[in-house]
ModelCIF file with pLDDT and N, C-alpha, C, O atoms, coordinates in Angstrom:
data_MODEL
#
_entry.id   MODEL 
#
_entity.id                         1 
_entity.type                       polymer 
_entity.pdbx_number_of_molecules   1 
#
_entity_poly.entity_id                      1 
_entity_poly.type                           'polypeptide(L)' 
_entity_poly.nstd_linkage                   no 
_entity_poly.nstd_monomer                   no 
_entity_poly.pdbx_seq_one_letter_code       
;(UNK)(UNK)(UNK)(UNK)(UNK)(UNK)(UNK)(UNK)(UNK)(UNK)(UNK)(UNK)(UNK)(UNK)(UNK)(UNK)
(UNK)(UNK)(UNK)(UNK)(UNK)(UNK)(UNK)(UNK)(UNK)(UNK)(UNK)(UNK)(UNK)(UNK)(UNK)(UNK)
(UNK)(UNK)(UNK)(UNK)(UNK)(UNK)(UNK)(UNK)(UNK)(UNK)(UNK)(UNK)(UNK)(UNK)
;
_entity_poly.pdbx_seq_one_letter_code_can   XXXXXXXXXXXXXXXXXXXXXXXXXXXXXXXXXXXXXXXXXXXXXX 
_entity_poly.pdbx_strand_id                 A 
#
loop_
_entity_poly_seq.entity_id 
_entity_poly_seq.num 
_entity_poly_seq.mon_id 
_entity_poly_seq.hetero 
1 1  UNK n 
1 2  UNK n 
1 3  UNK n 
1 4  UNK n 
1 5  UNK n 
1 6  UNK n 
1 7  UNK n 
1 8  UNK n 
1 9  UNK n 
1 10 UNK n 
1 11 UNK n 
1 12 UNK n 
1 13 UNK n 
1 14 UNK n 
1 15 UNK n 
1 16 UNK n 
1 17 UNK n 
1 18 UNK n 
1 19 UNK n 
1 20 UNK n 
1 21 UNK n 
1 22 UNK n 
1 23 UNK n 
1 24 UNK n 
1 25 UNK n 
1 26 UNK n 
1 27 UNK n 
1 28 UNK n 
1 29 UNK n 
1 30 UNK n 
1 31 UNK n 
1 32 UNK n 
1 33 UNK n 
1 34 UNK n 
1 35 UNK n 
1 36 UNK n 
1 37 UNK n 
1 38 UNK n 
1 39 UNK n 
1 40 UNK n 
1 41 UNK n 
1 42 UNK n 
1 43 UNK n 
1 44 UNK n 
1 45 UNK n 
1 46 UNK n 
#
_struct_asym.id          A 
_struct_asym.entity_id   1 
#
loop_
_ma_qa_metric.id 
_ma_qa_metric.mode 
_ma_qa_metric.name 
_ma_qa_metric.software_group_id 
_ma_qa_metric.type 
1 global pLDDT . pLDDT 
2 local  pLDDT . pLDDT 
#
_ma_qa_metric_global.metric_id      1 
_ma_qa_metric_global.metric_value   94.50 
_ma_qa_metric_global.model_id       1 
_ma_qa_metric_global.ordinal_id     1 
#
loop_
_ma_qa_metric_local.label_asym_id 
_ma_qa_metric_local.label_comp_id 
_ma_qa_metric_local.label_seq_id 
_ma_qa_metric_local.metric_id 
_ma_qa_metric_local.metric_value 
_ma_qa_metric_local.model_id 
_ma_qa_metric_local.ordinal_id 
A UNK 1  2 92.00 1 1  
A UNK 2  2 94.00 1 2  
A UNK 3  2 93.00 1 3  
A UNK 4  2 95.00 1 4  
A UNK 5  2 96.00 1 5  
A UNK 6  2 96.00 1 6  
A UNK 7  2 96.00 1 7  
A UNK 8  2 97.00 1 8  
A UNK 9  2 97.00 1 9  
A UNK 10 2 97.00 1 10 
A UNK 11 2 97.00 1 11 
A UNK 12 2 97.00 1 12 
A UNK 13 2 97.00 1 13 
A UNK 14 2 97.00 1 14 
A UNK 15 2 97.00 1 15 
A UNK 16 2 97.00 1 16 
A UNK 17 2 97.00 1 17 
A UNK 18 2 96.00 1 18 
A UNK 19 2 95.00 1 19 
A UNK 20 2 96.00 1 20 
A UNK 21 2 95.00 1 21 
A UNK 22 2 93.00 1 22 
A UNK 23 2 94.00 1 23 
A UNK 24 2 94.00 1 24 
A UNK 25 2 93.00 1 25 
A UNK 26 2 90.00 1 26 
A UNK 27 2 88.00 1 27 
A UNK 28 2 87.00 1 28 
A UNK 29 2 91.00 1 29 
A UNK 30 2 93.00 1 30 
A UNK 31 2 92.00 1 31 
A UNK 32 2 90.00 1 32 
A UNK 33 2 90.00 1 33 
A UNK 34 2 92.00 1 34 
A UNK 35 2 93.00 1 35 
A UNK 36 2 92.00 1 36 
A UNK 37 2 93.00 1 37 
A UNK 38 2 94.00 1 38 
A UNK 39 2 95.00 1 39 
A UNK 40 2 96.00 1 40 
A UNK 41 2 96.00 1 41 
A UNK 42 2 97.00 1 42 
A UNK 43 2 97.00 1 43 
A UNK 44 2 97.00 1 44 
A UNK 45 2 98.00 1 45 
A UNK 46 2 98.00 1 46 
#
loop_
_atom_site.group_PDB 
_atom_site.id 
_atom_site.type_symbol 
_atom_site.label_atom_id 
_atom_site.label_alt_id 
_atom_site.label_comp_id 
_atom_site.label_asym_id 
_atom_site.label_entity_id 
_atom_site.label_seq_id 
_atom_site.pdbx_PDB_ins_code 
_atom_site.Cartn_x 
_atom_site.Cartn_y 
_atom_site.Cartn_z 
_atom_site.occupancy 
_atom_site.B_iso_or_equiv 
_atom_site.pdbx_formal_charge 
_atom_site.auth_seq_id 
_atom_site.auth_comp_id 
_atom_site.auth_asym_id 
_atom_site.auth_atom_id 
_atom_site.pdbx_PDB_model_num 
ATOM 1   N N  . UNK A 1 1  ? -10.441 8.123   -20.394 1.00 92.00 ? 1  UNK A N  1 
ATOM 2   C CA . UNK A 1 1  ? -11.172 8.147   -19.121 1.00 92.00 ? 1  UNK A CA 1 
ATOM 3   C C  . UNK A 1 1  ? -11.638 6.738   -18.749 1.00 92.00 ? 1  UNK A C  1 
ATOM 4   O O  . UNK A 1 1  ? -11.546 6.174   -17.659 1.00 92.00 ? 1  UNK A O  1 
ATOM 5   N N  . UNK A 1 2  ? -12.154 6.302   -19.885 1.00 94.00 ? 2  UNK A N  1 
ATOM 6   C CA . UNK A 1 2  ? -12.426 4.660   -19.722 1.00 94.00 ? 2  UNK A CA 1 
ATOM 7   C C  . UNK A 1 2  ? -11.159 4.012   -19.085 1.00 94.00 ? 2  UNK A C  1 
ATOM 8   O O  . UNK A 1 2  ? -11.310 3.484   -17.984 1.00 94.00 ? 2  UNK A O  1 
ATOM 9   N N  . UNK A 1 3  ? -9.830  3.997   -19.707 1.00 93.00 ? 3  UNK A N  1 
ATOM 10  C CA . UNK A 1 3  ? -8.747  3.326   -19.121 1.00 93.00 ? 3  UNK A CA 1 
ATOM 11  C C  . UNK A 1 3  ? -8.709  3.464   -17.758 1.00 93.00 ? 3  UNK A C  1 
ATOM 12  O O  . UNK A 1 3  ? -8.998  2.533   -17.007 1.00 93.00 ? 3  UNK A O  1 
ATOM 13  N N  . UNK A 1 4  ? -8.348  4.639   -17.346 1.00 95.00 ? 4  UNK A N  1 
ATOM 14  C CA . UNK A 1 4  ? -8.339  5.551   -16.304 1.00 95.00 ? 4  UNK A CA 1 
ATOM 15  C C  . UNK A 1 4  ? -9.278  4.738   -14.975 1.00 95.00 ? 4  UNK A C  1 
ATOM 16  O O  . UNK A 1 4  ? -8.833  4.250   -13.936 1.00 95.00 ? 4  UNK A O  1 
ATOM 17  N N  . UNK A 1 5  ? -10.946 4.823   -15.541 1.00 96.00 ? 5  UNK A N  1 
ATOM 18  C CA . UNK A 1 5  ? -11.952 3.865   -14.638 1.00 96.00 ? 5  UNK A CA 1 
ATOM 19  C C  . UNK A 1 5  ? -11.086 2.495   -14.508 1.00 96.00 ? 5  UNK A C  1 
ATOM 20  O O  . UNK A 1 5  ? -10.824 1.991   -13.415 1.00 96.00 ? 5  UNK A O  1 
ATOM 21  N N  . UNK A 1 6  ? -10.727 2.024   -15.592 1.00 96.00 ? 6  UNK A N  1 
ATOM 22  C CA . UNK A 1 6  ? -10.168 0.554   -15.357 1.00 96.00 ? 6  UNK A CA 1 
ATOM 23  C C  . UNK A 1 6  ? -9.152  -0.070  -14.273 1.00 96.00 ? 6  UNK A C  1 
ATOM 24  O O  . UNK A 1 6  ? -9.086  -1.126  -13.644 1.00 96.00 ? 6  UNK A O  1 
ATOM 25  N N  . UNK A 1 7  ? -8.242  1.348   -14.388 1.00 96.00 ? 7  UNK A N  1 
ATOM 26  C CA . UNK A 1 7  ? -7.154  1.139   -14.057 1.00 96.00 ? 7  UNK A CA 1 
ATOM 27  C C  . UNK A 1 7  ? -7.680  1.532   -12.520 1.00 96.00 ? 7  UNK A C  1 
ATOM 28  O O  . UNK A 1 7  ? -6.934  0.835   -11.832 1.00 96.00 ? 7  UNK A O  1 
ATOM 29  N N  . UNK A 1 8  ? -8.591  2.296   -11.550 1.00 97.00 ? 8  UNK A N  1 
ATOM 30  C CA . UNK A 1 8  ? -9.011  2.579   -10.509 1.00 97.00 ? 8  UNK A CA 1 
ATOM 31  C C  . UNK A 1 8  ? -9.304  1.680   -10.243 1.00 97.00 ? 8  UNK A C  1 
ATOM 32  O O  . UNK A 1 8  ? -9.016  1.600   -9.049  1.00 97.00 ? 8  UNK A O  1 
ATOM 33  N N  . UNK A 1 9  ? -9.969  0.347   -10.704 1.00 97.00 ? 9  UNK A N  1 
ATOM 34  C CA . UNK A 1 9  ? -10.644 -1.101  -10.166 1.00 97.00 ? 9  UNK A CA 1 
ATOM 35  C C  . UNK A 1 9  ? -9.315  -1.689  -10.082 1.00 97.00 ? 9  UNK A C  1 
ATOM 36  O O  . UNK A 1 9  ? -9.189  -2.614  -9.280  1.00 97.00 ? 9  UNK A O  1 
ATOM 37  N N  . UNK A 1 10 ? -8.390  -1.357  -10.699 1.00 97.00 ? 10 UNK A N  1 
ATOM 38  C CA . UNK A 1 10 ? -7.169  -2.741  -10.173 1.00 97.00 ? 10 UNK A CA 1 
ATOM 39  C C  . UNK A 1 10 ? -6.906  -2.230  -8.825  1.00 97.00 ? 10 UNK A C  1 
ATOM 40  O O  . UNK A 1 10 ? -6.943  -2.907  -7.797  1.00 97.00 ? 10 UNK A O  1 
ATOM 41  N N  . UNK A 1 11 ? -6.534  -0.502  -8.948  1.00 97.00 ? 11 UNK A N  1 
ATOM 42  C CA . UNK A 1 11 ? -5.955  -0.429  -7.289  1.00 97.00 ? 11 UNK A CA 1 
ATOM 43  C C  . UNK A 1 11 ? -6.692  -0.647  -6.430  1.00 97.00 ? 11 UNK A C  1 
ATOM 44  O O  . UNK A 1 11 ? -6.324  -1.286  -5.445  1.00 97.00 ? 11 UNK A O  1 
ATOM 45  N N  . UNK A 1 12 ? -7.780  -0.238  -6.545  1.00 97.00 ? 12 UNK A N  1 
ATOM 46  C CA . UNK A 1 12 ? -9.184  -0.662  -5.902  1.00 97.00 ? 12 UNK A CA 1 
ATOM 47  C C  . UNK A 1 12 ? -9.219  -2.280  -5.255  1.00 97.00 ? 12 UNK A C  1 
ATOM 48  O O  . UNK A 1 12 ? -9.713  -2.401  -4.134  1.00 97.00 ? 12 UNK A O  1 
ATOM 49  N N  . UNK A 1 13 ? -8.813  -3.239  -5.802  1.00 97.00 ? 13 UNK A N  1 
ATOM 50  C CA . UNK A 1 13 ? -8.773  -4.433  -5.868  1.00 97.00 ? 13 UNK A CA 1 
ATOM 51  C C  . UNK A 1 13 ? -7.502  -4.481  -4.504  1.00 97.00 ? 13 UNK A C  1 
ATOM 52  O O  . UNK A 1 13 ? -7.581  -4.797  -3.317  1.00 97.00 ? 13 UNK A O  1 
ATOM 53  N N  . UNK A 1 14 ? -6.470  -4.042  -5.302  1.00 97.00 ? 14 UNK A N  1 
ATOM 54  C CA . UNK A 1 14 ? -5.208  -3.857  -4.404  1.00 97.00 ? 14 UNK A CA 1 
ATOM 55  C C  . UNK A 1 14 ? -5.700  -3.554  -2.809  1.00 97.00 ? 14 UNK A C  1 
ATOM 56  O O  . UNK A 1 14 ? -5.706  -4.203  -1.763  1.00 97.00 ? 14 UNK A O  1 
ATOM 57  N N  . UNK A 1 15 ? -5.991  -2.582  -3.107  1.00 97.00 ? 15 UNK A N  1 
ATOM 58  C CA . UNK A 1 15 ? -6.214  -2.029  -1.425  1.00 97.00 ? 15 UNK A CA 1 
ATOM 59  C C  . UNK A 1 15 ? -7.234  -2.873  -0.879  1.00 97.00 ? 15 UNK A C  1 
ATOM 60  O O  . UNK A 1 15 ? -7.109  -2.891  0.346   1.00 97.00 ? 15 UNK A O  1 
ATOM 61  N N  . UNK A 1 16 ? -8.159  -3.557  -1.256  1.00 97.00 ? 16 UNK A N  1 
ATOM 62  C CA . UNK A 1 16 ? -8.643  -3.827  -0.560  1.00 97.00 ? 16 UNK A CA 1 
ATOM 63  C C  . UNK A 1 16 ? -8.323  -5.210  -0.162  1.00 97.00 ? 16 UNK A C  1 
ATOM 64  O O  . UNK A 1 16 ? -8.880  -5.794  0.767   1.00 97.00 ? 16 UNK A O  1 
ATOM 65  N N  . UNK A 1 17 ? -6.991  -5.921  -1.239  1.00 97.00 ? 17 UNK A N  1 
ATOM 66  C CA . UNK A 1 17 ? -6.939  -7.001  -0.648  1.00 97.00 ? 17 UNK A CA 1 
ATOM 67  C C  . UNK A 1 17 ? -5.670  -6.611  0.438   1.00 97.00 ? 17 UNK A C  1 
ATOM 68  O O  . UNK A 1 17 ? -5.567  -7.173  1.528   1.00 97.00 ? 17 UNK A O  1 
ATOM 69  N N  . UNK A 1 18 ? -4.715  -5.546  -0.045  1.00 96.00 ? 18 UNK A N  1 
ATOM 70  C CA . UNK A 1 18 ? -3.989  -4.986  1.412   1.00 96.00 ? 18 UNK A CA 1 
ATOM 71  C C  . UNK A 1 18 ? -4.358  -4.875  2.524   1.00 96.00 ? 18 UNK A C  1 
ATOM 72  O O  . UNK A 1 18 ? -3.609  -5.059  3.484   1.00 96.00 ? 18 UNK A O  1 
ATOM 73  N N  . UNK A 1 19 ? -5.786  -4.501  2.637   1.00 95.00 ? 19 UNK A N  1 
ATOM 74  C CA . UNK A 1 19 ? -6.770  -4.177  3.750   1.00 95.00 ? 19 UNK A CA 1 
ATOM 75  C C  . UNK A 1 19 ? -7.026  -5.528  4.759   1.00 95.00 ? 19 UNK A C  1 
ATOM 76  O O  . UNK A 1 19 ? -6.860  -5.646  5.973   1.00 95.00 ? 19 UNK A O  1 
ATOM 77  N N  . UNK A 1 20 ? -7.550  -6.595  3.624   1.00 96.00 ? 20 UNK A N  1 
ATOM 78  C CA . UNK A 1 20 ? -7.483  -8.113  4.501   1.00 96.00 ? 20 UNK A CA 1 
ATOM 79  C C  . UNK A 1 20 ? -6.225  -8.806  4.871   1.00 96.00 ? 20 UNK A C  1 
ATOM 80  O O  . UNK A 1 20 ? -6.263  -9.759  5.648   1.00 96.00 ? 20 UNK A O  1 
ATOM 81  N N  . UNK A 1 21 ? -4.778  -8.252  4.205   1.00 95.00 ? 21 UNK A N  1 
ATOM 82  C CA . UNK A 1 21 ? -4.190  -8.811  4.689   1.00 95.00 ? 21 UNK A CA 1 
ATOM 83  C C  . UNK A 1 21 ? -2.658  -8.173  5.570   1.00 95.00 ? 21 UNK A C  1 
ATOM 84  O O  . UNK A 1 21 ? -1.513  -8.625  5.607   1.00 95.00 ? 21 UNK A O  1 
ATOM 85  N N  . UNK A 1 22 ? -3.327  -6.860  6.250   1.00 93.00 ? 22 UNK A N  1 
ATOM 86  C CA . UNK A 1 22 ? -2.848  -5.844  6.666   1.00 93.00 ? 22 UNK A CA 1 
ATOM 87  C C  . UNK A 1 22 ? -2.146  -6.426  8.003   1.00 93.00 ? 22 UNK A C  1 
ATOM 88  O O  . UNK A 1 22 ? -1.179  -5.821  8.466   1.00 93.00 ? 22 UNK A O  1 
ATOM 89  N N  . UNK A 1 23 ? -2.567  -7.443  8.539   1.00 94.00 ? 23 UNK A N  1 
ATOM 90  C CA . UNK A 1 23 ? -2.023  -7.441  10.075  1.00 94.00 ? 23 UNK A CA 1 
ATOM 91  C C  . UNK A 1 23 ? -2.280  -9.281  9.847   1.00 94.00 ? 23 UNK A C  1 
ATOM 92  O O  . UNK A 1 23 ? -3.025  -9.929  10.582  1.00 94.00 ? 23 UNK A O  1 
ATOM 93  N N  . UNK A 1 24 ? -1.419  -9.937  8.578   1.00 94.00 ? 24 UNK A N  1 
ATOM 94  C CA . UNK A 1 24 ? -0.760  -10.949 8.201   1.00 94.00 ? 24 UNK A CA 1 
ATOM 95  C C  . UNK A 1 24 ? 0.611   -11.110 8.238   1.00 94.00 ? 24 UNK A C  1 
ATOM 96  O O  . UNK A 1 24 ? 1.390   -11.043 7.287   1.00 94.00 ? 24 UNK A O  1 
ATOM 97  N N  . UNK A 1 25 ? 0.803   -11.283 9.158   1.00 93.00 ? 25 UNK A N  1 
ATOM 98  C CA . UNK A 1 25 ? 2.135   -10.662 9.724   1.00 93.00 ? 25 UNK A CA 1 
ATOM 99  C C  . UNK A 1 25 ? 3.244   -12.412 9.496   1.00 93.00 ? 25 UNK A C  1 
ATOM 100 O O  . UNK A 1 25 ? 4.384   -12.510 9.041   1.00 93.00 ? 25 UNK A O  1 
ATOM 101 N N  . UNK A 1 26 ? 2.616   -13.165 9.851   1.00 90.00 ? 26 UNK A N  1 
ATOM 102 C CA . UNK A 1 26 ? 3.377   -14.593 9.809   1.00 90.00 ? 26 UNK A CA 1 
ATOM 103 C C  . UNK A 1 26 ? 4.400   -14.644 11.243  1.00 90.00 ? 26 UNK A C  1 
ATOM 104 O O  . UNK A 1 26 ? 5.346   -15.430 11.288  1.00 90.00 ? 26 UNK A O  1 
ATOM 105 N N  . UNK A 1 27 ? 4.139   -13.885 12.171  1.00 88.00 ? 27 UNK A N  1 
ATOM 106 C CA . UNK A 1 27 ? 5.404   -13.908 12.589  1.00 88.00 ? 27 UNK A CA 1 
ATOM 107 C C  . UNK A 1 27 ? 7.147   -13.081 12.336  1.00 88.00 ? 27 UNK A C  1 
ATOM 108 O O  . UNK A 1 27 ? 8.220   -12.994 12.933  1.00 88.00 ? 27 UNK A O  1 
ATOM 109 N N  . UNK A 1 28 ? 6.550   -12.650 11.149  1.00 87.00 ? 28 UNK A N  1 
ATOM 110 C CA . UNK A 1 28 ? 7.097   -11.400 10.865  1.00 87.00 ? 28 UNK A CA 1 
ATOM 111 C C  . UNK A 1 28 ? 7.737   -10.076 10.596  1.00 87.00 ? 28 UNK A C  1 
ATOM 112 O O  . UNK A 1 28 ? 7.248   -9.249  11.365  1.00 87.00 ? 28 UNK A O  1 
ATOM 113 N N  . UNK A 1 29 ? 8.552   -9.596  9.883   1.00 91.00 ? 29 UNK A N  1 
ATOM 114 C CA . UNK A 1 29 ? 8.521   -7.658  10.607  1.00 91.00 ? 29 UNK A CA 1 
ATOM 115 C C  . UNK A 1 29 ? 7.433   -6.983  10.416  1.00 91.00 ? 29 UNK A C  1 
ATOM 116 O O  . UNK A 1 29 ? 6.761   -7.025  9.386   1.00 91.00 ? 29 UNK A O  1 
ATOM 117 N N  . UNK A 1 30 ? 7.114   -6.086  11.748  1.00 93.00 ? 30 UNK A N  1 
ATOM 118 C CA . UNK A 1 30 ? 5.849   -5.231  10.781  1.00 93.00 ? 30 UNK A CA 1 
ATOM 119 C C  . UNK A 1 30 ? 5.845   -4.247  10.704  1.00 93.00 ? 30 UNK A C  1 
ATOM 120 O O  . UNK A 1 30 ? 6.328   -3.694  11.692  1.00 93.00 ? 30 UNK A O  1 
ATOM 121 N N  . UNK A 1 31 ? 5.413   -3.428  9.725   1.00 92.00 ? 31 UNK A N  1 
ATOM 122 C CA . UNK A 1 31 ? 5.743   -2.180  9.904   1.00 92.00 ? 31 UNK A CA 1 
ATOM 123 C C  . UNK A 1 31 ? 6.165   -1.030  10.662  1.00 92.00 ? 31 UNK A C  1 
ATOM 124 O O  . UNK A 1 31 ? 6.243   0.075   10.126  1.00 92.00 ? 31 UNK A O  1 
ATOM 125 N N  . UNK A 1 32 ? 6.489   -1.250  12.078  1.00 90.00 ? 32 UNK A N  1 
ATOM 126 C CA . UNK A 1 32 ? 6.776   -0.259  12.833  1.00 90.00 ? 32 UNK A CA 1 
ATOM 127 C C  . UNK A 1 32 ? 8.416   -1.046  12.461  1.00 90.00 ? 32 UNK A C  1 
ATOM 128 O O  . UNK A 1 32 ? 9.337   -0.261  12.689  1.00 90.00 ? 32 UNK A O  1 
ATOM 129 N N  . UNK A 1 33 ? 8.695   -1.889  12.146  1.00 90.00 ? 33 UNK A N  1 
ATOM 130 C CA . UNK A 1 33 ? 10.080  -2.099  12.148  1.00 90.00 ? 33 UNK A CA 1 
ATOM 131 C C  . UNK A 1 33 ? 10.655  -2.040  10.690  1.00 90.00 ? 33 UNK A C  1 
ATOM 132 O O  . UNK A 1 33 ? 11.870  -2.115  10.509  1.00 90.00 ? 33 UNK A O  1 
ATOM 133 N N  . UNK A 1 34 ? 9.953   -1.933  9.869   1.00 92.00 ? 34 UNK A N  1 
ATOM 134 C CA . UNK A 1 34 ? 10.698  -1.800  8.399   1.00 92.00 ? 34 UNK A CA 1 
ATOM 135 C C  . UNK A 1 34 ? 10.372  -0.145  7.843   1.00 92.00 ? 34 UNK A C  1 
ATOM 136 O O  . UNK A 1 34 ? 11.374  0.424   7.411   1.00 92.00 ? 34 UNK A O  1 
ATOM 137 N N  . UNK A 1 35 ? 9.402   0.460   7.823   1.00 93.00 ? 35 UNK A N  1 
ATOM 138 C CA . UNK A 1 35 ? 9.417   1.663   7.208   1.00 93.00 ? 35 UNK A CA 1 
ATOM 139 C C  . UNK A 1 35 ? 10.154  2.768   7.536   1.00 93.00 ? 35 UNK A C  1 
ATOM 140 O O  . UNK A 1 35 ? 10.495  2.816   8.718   1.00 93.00 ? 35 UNK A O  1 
ATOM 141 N N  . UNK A 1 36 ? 10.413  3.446   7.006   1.00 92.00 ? 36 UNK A N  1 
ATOM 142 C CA . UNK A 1 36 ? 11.352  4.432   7.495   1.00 92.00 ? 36 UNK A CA 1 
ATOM 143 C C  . UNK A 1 36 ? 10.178  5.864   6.571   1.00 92.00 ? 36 UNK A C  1 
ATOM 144 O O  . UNK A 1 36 ? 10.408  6.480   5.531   1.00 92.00 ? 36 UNK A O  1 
ATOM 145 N N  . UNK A 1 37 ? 9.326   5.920   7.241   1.00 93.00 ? 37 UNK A N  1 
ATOM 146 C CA . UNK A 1 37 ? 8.582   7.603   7.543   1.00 93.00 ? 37 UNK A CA 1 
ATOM 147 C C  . UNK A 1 37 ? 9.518   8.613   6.659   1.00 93.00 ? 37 UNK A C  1 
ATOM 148 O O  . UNK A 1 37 ? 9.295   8.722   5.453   1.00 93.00 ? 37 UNK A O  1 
ATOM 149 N N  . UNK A 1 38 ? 10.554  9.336   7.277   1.00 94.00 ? 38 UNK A N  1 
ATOM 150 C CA . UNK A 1 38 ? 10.810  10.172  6.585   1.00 94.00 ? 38 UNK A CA 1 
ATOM 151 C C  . UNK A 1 38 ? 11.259  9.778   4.741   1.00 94.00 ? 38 UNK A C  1 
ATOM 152 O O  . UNK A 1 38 ? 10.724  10.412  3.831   1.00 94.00 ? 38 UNK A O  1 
ATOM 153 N N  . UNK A 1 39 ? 12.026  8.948   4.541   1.00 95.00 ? 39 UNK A N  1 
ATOM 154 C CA . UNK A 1 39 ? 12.113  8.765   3.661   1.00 95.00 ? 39 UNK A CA 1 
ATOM 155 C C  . UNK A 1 39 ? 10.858  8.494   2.555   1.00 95.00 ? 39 UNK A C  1 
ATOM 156 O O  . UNK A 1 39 ? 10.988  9.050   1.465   1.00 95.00 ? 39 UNK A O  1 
ATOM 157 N N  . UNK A 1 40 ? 9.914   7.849   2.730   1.00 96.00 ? 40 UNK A N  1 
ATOM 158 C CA . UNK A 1 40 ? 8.408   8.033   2.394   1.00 96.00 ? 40 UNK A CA 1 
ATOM 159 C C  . UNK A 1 40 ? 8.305   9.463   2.549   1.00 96.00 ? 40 UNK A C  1 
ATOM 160 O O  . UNK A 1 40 ? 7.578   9.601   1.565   1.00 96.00 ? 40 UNK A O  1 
ATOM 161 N N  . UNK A 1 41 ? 8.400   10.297  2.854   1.00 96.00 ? 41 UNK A N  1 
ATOM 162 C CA . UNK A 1 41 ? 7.688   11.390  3.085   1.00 96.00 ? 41 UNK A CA 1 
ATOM 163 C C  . UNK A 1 41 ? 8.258   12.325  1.546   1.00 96.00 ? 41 UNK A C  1 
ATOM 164 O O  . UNK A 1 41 ? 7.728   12.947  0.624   1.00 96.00 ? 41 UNK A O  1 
ATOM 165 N N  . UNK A 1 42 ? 9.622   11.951  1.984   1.00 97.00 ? 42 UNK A N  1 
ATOM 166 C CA . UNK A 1 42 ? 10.550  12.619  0.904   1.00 97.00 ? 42 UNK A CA 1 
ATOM 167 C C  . UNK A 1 42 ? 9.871   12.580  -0.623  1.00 97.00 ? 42 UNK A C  1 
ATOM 168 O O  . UNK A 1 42 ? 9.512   13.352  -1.512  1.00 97.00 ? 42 UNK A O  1 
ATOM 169 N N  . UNK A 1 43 ? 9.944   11.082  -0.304  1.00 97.00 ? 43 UNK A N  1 
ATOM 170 C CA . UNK A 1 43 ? 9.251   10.361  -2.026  1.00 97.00 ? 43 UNK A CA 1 
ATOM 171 C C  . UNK A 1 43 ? 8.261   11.153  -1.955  1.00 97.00 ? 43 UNK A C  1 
ATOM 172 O O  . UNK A 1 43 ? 8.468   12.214  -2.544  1.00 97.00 ? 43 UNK A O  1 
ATOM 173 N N  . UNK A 1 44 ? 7.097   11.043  -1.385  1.00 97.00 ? 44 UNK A N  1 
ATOM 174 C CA . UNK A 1 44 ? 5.842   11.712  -2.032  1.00 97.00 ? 44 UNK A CA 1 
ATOM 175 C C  . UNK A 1 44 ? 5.968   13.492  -2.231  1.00 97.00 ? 44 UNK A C  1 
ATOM 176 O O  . UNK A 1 44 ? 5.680   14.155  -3.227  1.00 97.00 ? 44 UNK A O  1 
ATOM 177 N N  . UNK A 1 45 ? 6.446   13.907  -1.045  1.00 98.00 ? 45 UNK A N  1 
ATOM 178 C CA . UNK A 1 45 ? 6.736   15.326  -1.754  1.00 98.00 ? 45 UNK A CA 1 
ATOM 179 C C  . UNK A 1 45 ? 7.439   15.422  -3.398  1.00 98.00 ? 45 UNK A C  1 
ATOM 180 O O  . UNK A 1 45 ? 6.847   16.072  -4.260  1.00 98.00 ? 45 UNK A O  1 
ATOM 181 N N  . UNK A 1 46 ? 8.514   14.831  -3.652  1.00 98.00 ? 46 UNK A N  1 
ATOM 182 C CA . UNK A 1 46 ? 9.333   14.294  -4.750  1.00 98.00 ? 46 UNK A CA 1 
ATOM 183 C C  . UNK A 1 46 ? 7.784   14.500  -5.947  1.00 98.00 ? 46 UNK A C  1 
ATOM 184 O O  . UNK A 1 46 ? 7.872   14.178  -7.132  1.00 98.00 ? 46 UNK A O  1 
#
């Protein structure tokens, strides 16, 4: 359970640095042009 807590602070970390750098685009593709939805969808049902 200890690991478990540990391992919640890395993603934790993750997302929130995803969060600041969510619409860091550089000029870019952004997500309306690279993801493909259904296939994501697939995976997580999976």
């Amino acid at each position: 359970w200890i690991y478990l807590m540990s391992d919640a602070l890395l993603f934790a970390s993750l997302f929130a640095t995803f969060g600041v750098l969510r619409f860091s685009f550089a000029g870019g593709p952004t997500p309306h042009h690279i993801f493909e939805l259904e296939l994501v969808a697939l995976n997580t049902a999976i």
